[in-house]
N, C-alpha and C. Protein backbone atom coordinates (compact mmCIF):
# COMPACT_ATOMS: atom_id res chain seq x y z
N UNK A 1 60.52 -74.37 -206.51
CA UNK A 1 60.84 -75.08 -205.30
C UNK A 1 62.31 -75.47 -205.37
N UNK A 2 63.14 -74.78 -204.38
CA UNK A 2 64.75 -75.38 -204.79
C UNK A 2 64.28 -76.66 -203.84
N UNK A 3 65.51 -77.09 -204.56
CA UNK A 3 66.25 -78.57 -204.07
C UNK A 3 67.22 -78.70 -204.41
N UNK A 4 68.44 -79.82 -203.70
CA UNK A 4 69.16 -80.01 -204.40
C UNK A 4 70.16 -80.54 -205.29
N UNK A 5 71.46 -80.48 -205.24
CA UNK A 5 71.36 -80.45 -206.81
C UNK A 5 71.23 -81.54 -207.17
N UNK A 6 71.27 -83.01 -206.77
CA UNK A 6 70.86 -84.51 -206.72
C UNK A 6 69.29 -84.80 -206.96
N UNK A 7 68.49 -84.53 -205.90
CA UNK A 7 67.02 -84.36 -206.22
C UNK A 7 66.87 -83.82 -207.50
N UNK A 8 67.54 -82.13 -208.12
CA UNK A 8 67.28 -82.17 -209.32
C UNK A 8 67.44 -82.83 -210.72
N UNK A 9 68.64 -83.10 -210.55
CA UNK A 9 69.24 -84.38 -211.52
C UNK A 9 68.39 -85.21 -211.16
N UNK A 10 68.01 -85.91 -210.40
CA UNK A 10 66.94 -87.05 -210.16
C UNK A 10 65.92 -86.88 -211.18
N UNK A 11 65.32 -85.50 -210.85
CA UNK A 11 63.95 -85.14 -211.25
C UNK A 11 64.25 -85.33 -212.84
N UNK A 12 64.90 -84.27 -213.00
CA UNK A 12 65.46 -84.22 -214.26
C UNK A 12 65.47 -85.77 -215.51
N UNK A 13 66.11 -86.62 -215.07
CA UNK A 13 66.40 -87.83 -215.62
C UNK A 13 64.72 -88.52 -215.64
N UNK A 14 63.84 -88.77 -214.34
CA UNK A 14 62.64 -88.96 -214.77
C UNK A 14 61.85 -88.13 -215.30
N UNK A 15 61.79 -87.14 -215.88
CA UNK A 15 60.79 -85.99 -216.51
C UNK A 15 61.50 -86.67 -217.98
N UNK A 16 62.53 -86.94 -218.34
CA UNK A 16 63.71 -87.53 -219.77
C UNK A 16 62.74 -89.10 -220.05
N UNK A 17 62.65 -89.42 -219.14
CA UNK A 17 62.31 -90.71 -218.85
C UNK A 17 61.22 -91.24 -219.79
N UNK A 18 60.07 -90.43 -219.02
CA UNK A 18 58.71 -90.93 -218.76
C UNK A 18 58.06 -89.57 -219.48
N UNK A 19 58.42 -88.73 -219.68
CA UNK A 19 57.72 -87.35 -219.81
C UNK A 19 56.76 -87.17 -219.17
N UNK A 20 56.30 -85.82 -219.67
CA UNK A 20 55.25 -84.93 -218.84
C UNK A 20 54.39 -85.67 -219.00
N UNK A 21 52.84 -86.18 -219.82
CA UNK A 21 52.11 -87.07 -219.38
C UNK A 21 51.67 -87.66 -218.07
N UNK A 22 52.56 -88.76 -218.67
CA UNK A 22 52.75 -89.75 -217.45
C UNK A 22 53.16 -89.35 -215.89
N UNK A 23 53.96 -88.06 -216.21
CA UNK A 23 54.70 -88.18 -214.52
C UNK A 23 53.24 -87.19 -214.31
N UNK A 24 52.34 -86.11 -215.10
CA UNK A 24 50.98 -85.58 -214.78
C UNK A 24 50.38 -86.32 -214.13
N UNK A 25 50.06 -87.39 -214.69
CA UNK A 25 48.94 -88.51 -213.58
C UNK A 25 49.66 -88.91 -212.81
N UNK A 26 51.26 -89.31 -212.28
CA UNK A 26 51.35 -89.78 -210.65
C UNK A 26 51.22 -88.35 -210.05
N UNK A 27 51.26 -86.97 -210.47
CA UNK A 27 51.32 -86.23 -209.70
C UNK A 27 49.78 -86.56 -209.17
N UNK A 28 49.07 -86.51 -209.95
CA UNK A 28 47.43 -86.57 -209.64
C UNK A 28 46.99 -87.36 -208.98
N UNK A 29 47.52 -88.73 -208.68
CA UNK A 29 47.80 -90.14 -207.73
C UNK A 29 48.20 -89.32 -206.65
N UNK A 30 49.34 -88.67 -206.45
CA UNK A 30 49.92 -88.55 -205.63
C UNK A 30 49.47 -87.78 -204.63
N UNK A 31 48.67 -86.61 -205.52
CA UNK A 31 48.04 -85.26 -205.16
C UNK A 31 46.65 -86.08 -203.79
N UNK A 32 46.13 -86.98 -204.12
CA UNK A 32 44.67 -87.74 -203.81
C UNK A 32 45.44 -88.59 -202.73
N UNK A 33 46.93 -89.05 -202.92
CA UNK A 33 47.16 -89.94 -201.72
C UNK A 33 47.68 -89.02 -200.28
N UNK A 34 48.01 -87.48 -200.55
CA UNK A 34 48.08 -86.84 -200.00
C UNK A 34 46.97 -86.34 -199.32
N UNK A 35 45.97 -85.80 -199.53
CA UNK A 35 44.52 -85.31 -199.50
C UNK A 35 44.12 -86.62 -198.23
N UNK A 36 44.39 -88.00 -198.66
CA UNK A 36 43.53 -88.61 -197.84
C UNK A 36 44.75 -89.19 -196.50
N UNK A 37 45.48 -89.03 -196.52
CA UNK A 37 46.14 -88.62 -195.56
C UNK A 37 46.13 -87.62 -194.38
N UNK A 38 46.04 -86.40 -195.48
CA UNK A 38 45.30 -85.51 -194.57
C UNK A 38 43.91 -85.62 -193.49
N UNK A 39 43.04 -85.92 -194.40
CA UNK A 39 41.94 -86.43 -193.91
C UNK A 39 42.03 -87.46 -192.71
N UNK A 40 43.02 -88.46 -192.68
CA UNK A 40 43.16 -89.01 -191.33
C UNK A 40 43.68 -88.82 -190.43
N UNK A 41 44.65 -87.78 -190.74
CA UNK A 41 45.09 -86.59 -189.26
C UNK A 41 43.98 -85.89 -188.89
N UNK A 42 43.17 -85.45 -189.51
CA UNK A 42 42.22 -84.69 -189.09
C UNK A 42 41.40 -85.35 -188.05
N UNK A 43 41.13 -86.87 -188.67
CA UNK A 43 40.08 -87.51 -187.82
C UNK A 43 41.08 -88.29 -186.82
N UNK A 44 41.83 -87.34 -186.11
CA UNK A 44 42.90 -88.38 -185.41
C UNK A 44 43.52 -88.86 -185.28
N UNK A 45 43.58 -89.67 -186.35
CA UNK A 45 44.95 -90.99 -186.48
C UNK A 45 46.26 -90.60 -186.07
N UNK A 46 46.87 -90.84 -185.47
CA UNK A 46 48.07 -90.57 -185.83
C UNK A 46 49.19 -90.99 -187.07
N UNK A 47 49.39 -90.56 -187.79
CA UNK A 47 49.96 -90.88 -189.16
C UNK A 47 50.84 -89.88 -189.76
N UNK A 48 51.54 -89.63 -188.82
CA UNK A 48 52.23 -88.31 -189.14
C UNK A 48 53.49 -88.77 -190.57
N UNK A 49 53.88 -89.72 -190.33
CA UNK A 49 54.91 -90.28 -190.81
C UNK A 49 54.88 -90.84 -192.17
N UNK A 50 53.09 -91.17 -192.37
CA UNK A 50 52.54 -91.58 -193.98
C UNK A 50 52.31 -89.99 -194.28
N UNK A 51 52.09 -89.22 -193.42
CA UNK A 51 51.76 -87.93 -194.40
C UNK A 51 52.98 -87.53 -194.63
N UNK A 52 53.88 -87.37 -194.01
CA UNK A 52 55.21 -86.77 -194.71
C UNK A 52 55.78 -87.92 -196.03
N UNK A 53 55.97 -88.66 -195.75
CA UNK A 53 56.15 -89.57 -197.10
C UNK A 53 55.12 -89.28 -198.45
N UNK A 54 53.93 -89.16 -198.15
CA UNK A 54 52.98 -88.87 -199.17
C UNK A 54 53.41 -86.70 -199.78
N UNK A 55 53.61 -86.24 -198.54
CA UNK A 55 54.12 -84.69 -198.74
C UNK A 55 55.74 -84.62 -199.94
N UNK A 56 56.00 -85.41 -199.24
CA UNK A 56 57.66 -85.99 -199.65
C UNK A 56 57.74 -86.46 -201.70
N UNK A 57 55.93 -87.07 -201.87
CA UNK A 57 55.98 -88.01 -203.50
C UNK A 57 55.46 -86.36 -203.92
N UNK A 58 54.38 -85.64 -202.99
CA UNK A 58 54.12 -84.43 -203.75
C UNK A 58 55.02 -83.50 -204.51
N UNK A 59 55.83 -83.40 -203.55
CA UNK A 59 56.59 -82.30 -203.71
C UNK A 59 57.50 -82.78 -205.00
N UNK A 60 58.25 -83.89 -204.89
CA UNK A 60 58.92 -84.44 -205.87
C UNK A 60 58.52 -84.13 -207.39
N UNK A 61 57.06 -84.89 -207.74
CA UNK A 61 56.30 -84.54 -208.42
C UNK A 61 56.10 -82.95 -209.04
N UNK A 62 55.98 -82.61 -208.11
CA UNK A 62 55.72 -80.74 -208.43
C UNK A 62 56.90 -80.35 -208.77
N UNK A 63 57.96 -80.56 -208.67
CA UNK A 63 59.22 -80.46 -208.97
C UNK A 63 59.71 -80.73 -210.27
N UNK A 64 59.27 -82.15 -210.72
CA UNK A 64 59.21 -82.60 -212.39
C UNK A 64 58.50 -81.70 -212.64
N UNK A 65 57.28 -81.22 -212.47
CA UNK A 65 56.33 -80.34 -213.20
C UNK A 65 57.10 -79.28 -213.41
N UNK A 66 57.80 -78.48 -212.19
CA UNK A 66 58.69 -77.16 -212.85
C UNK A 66 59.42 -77.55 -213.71
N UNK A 67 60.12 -78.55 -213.71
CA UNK A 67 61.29 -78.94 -214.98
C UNK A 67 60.54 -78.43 -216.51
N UNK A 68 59.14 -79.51 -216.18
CA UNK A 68 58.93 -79.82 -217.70
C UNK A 68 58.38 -78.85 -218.13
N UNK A 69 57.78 -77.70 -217.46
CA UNK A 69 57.03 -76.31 -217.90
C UNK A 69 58.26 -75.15 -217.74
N UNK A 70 59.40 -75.77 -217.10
CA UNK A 70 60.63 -74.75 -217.26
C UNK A 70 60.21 -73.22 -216.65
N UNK A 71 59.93 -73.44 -215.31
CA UNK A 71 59.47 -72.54 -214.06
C UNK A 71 60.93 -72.39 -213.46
N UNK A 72 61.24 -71.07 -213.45
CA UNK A 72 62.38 -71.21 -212.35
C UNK A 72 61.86 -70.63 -211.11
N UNK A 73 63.01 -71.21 -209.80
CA UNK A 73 62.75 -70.71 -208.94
C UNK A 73 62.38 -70.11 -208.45
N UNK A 74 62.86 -69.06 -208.99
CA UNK A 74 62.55 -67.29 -208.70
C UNK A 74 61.35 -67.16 -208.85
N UNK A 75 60.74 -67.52 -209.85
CA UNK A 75 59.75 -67.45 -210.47
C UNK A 75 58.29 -67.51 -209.85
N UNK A 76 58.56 -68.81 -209.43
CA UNK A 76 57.69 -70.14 -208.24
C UNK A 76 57.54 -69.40 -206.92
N UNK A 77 58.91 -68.83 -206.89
CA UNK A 77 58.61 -68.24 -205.37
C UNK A 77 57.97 -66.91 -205.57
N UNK A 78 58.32 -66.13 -206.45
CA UNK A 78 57.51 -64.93 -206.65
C UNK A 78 55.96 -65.16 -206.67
N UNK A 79 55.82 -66.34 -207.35
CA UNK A 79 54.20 -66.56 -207.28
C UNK A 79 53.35 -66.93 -205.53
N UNK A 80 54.32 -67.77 -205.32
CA UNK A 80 53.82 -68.24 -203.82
C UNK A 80 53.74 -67.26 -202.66
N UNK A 81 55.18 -65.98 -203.22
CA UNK A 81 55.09 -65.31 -202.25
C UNK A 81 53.49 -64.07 -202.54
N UNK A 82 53.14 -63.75 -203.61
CA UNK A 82 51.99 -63.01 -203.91
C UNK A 82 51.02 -63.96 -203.46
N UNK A 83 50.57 -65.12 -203.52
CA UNK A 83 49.67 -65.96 -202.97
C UNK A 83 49.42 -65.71 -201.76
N UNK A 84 50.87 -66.01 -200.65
CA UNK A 84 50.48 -65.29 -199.53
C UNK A 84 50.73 -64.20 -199.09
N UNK A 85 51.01 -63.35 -199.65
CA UNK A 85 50.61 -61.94 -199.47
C UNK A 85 49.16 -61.53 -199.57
N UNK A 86 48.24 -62.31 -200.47
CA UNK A 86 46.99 -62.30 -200.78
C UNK A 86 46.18 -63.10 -199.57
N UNK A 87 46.44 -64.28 -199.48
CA UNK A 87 46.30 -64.96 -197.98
C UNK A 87 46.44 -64.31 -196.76
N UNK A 88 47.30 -64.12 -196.34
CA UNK A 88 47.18 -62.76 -195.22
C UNK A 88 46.32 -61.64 -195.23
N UNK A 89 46.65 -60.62 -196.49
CA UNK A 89 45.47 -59.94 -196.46
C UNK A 89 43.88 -60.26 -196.30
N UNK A 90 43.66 -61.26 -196.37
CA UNK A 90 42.03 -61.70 -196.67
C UNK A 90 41.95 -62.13 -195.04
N UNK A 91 43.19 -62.78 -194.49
CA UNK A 91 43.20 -63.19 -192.96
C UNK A 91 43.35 -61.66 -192.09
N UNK A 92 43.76 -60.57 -192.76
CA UNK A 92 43.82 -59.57 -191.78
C UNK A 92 45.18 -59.60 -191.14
N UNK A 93 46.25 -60.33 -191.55
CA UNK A 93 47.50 -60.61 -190.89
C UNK A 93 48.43 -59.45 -191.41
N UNK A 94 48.89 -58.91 -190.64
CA UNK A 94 49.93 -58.22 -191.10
C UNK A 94 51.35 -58.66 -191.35
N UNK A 95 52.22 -58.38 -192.62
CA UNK A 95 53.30 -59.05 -192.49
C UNK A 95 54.04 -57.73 -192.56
């Protein structure tokens, strides 16, 4: 996931911090405060603005995680892009 180069230094300095562990379980906090967010757009709410903030701790999070497993970019995206390449196909979508 690029970002940049501030967010990474950010990330960077808390992954130094706190290590992998610890920043594992807020991802996992974070992962569940996202999820139920979701869940209340679904049923209506309008809450567009807690889900992007909650999208916003995800992503962050997932971001330390590339640091600390030392994923590069390229890498991440090569995977995501075979994911949906696989996703489409199963949808019948042509890309």
């Amino acid at each position: 996931m690029r970002v940049n180069e501030r967010i990474q230094k950010m990330c960077e300095l808390a992954v130094a911090k706190w290590g992998y562990g610890p920043q594992c379980v807020i991802l996992i906090e974070e992962c569940a405060e996202l999820v139920k967010e979701a869940c209340k757009v679904l049923r209506g709410m309008e809450r567009q603005e807690k889900f992007i903030e909650e999208l916003a701790d995800v992503c962050v999070m997932c971001k330390q995680m590339q640091i600390v497993l030392q994923v590069s970019d390229e890498e991440l995206e090569a995977r995501m892009e075979a994911k949906m390449l696989r996703t489409m196909k199963r949808g019948g979508i042509k890309v």
